[in-house]
Protein backbone atom coordinates (compact mmCIF):
# COMPACT_ATOMS: atom_id res chain seq x y z
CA UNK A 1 6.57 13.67 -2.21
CA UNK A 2 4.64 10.47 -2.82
CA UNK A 3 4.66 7.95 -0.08
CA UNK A 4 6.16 4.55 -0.56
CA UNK A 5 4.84 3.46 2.60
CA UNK A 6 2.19 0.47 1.57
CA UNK A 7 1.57 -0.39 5.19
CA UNK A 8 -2.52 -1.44 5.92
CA UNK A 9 -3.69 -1.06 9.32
CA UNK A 10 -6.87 -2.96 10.61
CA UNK A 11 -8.10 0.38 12.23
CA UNK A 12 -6.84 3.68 12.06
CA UNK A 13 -3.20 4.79 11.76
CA UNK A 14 -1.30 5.87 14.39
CA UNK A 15 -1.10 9.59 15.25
CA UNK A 16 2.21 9.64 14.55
CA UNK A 17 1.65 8.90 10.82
CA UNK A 18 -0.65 11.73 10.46
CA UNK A 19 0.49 14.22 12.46
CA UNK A 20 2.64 15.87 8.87
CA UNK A 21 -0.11 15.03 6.74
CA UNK A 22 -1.06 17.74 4.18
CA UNK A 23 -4.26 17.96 2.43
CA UNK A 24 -4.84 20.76 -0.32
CA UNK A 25 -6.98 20.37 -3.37
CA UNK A 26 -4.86 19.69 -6.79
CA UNK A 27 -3.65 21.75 -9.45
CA UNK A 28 -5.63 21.14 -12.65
CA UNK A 29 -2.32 19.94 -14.56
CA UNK A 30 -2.56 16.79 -11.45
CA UNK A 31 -5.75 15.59 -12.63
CA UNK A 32 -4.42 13.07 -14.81
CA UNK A 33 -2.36 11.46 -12.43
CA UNK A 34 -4.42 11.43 -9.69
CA UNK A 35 -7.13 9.57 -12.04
CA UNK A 36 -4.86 7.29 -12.58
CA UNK A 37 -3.82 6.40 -9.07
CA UNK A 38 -7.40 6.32 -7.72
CA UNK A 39 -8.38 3.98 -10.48
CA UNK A 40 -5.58 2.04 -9.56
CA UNK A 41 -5.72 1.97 -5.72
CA UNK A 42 -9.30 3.19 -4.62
CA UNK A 43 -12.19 0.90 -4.67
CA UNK A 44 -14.53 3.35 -6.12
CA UNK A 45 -11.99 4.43 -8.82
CA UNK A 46 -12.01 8.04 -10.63
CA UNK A 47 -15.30 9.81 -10.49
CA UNK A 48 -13.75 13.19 -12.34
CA UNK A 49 -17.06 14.62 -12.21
CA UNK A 50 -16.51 16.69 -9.19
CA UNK A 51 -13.56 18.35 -10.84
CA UNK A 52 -15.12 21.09 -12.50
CA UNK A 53 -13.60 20.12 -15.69
């Protein structure tokens, strides 16, 4: 499921947003994608090297 939720906070979220957060590491066939959406919304962008690939 990919969040929809836009919502910036000026310091951290509530609990309550976090509390069903799930971390795990991504499947090789995810790479792609998630390039794409860090280059898109993270201000350091896609650094891949830490991938492995």
């Amino acid at each position: 499921m990919i969040s929809t939720n836009h919502q910036l906070f000026s310091a951290d979220p509530p609990v309550s947003f976090l509390k069903n957060l799930k971390v795990r590491a991504l499947e090789p066939e995810q790479y792609q994608r998630a390039g794409e959406l860090l280059d898109r919304e993270h201000y350091l962008g896609d650094m891949p090297q830490g991938r492995g690939t």
